[in-house]
Protein backbone atom coordinates (compact mmCIF):
# COMPACT_ATOMS: atom_id res chain seq x y z
CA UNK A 1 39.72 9.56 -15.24
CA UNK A 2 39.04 10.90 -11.63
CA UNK A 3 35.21 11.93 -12.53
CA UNK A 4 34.71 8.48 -14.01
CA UNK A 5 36.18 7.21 -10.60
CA UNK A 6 34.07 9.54 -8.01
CA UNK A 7 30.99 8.37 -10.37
CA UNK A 8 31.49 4.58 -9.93
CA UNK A 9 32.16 5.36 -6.09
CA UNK A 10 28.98 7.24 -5.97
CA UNK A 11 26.69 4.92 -7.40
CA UNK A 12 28.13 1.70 -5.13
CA UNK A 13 27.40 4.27 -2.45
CA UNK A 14 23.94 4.65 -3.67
CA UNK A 15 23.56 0.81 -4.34
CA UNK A 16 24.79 -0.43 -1.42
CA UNK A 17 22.55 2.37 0.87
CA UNK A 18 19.87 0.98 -0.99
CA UNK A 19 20.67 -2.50 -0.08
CA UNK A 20 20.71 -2.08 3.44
CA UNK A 21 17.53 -0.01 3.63
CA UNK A 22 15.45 -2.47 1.83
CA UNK A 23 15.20 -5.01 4.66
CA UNK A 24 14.45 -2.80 7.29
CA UNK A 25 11.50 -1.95 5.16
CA UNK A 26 10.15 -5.79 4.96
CA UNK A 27 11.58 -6.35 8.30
CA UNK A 28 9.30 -3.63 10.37
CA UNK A 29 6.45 -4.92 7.68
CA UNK A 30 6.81 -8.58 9.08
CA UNK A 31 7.00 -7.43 12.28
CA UNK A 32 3.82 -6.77 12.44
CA UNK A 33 2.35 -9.23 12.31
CA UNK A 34 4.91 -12.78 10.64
CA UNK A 35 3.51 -16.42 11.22
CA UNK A 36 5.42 -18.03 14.26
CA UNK A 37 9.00 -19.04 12.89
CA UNK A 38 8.83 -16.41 10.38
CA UNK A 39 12.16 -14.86 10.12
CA UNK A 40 12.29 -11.31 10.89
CA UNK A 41 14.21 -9.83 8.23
CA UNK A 42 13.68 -11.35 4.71
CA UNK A 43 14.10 -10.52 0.80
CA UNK A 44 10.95 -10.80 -1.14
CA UNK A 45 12.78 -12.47 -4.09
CA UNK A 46 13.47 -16.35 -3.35
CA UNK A 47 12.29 -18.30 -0.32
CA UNK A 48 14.60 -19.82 1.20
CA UNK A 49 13.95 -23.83 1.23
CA UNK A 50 13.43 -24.24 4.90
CA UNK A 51 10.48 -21.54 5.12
CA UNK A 52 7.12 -23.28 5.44
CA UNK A 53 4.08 -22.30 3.04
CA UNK A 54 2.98 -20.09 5.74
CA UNK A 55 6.09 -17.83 5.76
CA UNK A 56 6.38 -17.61 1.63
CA UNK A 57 3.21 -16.63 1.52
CA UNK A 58 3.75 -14.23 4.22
CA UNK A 59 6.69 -12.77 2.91
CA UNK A 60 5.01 -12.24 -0.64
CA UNK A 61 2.15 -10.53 1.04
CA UNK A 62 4.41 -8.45 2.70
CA UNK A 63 6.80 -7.41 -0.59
CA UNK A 64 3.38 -6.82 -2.33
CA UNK A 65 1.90 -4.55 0.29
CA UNK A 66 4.81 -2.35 0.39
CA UNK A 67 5.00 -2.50 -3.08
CA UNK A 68 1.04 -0.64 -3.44
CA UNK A 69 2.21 1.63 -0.85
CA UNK A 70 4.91 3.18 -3.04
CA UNK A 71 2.95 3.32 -6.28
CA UNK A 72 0.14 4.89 -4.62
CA UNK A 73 2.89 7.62 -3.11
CA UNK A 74 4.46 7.83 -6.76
CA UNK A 75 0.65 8.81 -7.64
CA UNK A 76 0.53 11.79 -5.04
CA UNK A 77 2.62 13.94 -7.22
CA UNK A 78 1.32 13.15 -10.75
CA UNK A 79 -2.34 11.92 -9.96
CA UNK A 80 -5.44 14.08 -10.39
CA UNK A 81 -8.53 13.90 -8.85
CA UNK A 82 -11.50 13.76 -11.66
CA UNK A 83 -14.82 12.54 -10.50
CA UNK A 84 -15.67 9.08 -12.19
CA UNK A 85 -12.49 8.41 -13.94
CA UNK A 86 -9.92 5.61 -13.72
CA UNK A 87 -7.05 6.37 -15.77
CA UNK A 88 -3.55 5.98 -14.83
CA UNK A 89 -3.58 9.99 -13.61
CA UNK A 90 -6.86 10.97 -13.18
CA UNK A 91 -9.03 9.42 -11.37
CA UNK A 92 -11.82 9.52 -8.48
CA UNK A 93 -10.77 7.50 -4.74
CA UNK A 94 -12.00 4.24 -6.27
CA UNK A 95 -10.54 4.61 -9.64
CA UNK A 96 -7.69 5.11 -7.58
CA UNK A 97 -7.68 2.37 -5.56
CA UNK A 98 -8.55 0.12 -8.76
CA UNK A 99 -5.63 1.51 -10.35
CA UNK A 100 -3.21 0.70 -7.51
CA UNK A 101 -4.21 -2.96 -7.20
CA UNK A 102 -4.52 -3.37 -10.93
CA UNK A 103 -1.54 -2.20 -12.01
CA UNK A 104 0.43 -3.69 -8.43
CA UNK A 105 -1.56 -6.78 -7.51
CA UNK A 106 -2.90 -7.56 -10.76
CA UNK A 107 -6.57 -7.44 -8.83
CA UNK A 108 -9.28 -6.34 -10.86
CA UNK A 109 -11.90 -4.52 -8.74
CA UNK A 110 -14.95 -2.83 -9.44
CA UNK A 111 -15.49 0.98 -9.03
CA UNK A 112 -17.35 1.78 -7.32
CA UNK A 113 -16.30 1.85 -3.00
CA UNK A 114 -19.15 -0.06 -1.54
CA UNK A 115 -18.39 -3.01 -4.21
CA UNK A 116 -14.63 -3.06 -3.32
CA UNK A 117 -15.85 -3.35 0.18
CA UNK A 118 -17.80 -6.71 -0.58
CA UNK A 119 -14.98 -7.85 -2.34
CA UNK A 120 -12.46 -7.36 0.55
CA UNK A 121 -12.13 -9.58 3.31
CA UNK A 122 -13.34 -7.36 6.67
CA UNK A 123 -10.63 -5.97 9.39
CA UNK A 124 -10.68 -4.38 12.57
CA UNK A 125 -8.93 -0.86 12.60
CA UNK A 126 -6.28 -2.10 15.00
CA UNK A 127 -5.55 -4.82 12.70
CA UNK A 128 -4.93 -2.78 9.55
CA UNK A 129 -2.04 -3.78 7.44
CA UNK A 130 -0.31 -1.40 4.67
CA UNK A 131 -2.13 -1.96 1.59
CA UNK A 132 -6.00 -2.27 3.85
CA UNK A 133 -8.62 -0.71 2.11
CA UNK A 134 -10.81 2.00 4.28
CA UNK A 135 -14.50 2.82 3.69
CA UNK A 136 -15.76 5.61 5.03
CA UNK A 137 -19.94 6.94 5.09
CA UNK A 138 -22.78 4.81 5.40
CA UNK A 139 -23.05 1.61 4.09
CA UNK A 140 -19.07 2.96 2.50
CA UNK A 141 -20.54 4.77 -0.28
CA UNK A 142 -18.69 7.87 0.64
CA UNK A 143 -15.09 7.30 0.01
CA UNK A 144 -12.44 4.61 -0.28
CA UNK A 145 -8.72 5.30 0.66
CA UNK A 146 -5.80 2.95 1.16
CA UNK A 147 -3.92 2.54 4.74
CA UNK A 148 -0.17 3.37 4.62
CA UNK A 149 0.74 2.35 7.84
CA UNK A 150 1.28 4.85 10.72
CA UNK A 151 -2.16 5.71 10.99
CA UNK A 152 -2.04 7.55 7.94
CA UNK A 153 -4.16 6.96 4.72
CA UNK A 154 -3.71 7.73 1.08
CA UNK A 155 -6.80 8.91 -1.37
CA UNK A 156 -7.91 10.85 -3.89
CA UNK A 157 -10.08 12.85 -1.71
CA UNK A 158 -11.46 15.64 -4.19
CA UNK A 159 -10.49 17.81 -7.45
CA UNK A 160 -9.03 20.87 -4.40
CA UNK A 161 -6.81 17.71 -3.28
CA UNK A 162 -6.19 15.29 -5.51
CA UNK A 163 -4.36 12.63 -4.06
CA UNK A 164 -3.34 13.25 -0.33
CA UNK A 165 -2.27 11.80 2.45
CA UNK A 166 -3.47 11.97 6.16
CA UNK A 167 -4.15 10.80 9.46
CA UNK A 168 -7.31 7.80 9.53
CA UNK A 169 -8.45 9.55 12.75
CA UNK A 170 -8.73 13.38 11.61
CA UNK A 171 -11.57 15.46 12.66
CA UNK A 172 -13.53 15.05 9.24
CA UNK A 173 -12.67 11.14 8.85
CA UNK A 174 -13.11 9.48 12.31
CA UNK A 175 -16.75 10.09 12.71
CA UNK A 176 -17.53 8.86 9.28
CA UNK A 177 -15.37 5.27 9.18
CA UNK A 178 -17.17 2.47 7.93
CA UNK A 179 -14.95 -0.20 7.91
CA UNK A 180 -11.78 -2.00 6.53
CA UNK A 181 -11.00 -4.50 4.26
CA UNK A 182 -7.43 -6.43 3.29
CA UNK A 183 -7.39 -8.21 -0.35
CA UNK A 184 -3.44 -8.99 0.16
CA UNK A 185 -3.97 -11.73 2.64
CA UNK A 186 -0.53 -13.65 4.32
């Protein structure tokens, strides 16, 4: 009977650790950057019925951002880079990225980077948003990797890598940024 008990007592733990770290996840997300009135911390799930347009569609925007982020981080430990594919785990950086924002943000894009880039709405780099798409090489032919927030990007840079994370201004990526573009808008 005891084991039963410490099992149950673990998994409230677990659920109720879980509970309190979700807001603070959406909260620093809508920090950045919530339409005036927008509340700082808020669920994703139901909005409340004094929240203008605005701040839904804010707050869905910001629930489906983070939500890219973390499938794209599942895909760092299962994903494989393979030049021109786009299957769930192998794939080249824009297979990857259509993968994430198929299978996330039911957004079908082309691949092929430069395309994705005409399909995304253009940001400044001090603007980006988790979930912004970055092209990188001239006219963004080169590569295509999606911000993370914290300066840091995720890709599938090449079959040595596969999918990796880093810094958006490393040695071998500053020079060669293109530009950045947001589908997720709110």
């Amino acid at each position: 009977m005891r084991v039963s008990t410490r099992r149950n007592a673990a998994r409230v733990a677990a659920a109720t650790s879980v509970a309190l770290l979700v807001p603070l996840v959406v909260a620093t997300e809508s920090a950045e950057a919530a339409p005036a009135g927008a509340p700082a911390a808020v669920s994703a799930a139901a909005p409340a019925k004094n929240m203008t347009r605005a701040q839904v569609k804010h707050r869905r925007a910001v629930h489906k951002r983070a939500a890219l982020v973390k499938f794209a981080k599942k895909k760092k430990r299962t994903g494989q880079y393979v030049a021109g594919a786009s299957r769930s785990n192998a794939f080249d950086c824009s297979g990857f990225t259509k993968l994430i924002y198929r299978k996330v943000a039911k957004i079908n894009l082309p691949h092929y980077s430069a395309a994705q880039m005409h399909r995304a709405k253009r940001v400044s780099k001090r603007h980006l948003k988790r979930g912004d798409l970055l092209f990188w090489g001239p006219g963004a032919r080169q590569h295509v990797s999606m911000y993370i927030g914290g300066g840091k990007m995720i890709g599938a840079n090449n079959p040595r890598s596969d999918v990796q994370i880093e810094g958006i201004n490393g040695g071998y990526w500053r020079p060669r940024y293109h530009s950045a573009g947001r589908l997720i808008q709110g």
